[in-house]
PDB file of N, CA and C in Angstrom:
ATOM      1  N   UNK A   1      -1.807  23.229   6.847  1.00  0.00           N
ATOM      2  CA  UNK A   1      -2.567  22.120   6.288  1.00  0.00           C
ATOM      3  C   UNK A   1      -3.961  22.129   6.933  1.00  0.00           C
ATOM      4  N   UNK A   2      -4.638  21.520   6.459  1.00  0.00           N
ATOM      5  CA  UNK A   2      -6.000  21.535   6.791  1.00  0.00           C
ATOM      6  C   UNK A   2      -6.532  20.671   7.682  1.00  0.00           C
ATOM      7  N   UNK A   3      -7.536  20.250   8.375  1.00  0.00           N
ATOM      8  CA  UNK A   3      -7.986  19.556   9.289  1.00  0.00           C
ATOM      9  C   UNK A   3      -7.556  18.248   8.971  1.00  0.00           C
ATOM     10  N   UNK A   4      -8.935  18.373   8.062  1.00  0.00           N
ATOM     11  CA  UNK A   4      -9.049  17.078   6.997  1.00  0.00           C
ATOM     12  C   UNK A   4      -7.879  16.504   6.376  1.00  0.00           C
ATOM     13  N   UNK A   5      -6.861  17.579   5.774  1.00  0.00           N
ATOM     14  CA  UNK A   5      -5.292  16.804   5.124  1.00  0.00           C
ATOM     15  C   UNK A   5      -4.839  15.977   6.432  1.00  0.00           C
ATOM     16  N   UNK A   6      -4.919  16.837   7.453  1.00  0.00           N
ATOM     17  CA  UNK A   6      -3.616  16.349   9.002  1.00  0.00           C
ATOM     18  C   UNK A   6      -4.113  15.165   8.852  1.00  0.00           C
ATOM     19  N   UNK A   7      -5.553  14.987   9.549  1.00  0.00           N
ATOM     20  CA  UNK A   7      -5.932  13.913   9.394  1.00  0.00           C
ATOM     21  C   UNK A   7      -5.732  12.689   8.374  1.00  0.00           C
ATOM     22  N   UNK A   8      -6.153  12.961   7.637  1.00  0.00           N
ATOM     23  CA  UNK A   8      -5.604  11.637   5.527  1.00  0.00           C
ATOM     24  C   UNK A   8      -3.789  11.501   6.050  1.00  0.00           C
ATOM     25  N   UNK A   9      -3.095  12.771   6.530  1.00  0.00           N
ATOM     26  CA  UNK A   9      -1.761  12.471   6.641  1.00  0.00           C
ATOM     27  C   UNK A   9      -1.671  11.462   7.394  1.00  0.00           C
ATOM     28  N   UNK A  10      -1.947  11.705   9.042  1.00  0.00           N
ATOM     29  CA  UNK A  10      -1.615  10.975  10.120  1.00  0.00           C
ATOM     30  C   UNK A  10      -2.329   9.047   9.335  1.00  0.00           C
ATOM     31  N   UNK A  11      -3.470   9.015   9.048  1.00  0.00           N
ATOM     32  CA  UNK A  11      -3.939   7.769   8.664  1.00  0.00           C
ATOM     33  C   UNK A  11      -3.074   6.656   7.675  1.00  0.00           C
ATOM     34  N   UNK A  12      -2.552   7.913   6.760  1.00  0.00           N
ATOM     35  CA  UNK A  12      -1.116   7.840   5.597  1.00  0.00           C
ATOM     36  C   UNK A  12      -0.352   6.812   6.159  1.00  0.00           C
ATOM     37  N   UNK A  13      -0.050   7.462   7.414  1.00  0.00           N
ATOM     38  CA  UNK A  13       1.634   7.320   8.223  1.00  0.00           C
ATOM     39  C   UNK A  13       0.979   5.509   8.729  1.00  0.00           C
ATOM     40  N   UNK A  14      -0.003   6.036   9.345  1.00  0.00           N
ATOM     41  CA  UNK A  14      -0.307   4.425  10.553  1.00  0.00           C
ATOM     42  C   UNK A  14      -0.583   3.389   9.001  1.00  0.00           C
ATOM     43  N   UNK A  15      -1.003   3.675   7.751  1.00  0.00           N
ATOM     44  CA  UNK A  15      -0.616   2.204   6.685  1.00  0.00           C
ATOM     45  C   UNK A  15       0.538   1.842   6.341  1.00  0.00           C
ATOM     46  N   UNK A  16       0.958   3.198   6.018  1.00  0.00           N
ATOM     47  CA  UNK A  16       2.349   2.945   6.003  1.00  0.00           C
ATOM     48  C   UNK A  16       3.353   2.039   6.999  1.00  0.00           C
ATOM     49  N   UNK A  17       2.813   2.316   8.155  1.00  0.00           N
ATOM     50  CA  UNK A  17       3.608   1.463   9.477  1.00  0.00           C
ATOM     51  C   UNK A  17       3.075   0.223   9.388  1.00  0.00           C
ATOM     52  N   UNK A  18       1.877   0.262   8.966  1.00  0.00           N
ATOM     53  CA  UNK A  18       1.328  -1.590   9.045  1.00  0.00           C
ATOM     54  C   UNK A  18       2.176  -2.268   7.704  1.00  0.00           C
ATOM     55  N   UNK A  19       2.018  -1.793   7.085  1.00  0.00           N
ATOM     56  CA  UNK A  19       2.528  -2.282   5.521  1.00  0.00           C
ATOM     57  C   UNK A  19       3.893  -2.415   5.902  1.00  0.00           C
ATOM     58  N   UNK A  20       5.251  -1.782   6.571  1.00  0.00           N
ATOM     59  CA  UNK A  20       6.770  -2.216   6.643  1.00  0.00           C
ATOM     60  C   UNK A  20       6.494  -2.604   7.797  1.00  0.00           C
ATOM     61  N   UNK A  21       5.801  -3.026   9.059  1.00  0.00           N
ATOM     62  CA  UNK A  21       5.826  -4.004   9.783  1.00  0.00           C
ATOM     63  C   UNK A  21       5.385  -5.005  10.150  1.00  0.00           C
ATOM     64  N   UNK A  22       4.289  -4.957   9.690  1.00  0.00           N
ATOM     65  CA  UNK A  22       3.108  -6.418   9.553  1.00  0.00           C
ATOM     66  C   UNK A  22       3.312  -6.878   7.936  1.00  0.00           C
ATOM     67  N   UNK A  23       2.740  -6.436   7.455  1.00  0.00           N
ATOM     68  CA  UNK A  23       2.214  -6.907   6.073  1.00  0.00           C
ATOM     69  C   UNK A  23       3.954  -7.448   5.398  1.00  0.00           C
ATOM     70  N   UNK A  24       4.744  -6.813   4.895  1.00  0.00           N
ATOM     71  CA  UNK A  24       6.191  -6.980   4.347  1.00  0.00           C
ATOM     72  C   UNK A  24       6.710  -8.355   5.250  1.00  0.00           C
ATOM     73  N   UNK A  25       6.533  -8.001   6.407  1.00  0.00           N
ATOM     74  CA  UNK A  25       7.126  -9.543   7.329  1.00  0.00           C
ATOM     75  C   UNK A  25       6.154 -10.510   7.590  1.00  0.00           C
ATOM     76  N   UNK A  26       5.440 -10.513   7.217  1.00  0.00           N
ATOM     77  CA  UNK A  26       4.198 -11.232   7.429  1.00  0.00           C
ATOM     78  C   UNK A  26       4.248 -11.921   5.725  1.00  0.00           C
ATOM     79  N   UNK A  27       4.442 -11.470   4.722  1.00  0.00           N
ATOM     80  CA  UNK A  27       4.333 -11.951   3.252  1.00  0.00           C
ATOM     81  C   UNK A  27       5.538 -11.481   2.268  1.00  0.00           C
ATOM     82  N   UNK A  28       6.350 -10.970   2.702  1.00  0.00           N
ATOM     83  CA  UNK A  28       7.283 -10.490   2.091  1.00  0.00           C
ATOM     84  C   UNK A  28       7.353  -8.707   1.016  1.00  0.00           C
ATOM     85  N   UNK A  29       8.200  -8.520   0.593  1.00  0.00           N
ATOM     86  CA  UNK A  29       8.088  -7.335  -0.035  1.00  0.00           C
ATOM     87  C   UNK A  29       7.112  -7.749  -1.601  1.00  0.00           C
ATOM     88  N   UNK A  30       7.151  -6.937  -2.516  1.00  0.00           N
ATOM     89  CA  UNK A  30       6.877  -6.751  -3.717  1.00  0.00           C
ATOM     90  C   UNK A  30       6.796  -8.162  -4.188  1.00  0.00           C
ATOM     91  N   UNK A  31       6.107  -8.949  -4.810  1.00  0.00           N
ATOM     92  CA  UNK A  31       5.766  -9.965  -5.381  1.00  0.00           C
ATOM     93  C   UNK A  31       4.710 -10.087  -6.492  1.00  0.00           C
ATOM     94  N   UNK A  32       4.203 -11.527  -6.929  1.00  0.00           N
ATOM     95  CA  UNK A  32       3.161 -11.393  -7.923  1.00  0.00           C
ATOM     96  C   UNK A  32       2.038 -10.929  -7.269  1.00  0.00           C
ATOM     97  N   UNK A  33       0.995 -10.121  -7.538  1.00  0.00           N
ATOM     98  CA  UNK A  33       0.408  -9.536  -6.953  1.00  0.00           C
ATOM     99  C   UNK A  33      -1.104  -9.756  -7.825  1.00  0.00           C
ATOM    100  N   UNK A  34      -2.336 -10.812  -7.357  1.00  0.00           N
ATOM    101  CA  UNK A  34      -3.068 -11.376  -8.075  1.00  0.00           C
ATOM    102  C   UNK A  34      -4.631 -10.457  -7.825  1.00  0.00           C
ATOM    103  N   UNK A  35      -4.402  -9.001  -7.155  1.00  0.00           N
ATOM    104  CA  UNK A  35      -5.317  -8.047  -7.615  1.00  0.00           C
ATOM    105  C   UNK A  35      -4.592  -7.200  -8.580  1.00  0.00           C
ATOM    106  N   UNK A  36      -3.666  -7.440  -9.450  1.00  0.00           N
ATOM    107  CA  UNK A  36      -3.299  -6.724 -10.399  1.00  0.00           C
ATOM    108  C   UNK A  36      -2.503  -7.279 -11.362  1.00  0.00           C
ATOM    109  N   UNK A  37      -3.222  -8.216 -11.910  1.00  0.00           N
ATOM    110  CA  UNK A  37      -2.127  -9.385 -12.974  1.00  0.00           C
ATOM    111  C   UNK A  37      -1.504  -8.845 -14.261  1.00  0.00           C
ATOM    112  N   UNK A  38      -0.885  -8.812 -14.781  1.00  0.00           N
ATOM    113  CA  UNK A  38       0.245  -8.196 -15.753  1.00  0.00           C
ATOM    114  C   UNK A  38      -0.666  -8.202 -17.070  1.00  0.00           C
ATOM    115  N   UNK A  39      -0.324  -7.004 -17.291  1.00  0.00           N
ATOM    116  CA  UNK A  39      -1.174  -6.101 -18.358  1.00  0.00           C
ATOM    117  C   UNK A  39      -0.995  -7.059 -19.652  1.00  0.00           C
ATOM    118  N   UNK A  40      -2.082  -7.364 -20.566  1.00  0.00           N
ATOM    119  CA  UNK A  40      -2.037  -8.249 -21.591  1.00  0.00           C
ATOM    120  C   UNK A  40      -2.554  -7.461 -22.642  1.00  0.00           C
ATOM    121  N   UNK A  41      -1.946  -6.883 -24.021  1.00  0.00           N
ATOM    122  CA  UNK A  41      -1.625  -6.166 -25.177  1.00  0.00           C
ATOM    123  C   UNK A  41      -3.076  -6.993 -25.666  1.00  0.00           C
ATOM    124  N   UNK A  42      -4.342  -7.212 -26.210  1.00  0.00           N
ATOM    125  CA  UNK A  42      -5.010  -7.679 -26.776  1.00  0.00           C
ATOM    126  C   UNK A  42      -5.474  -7.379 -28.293  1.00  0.00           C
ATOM    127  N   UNK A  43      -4.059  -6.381 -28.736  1.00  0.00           N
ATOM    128  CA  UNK A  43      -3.983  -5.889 -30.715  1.00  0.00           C
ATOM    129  C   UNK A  43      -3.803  -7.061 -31.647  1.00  0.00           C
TER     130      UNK A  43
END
């Protein structure tokens, strides 16, 4: 792998760790999510 990938990997891993230990217990898992509000058909 490349410098640059190791690196994007390792950075990968440490959101990943914030997101199932801070963020998930801190607000819970999967919910309504109001930067991405449910797609509306406008035909």
């Amino acid at each position: 792998m490349s410098i640059r990938g190791e690196e994007w990997s390792q950075f990968a891993d440490e959101v990943l760790q914030h997101i199932e230990v801070y963020t998930v217990t801190q607000y819970g898992d999967k919910g309504p999510d109001p930067a991405f509000p449910p797609h509306r058909d406008h035909t």
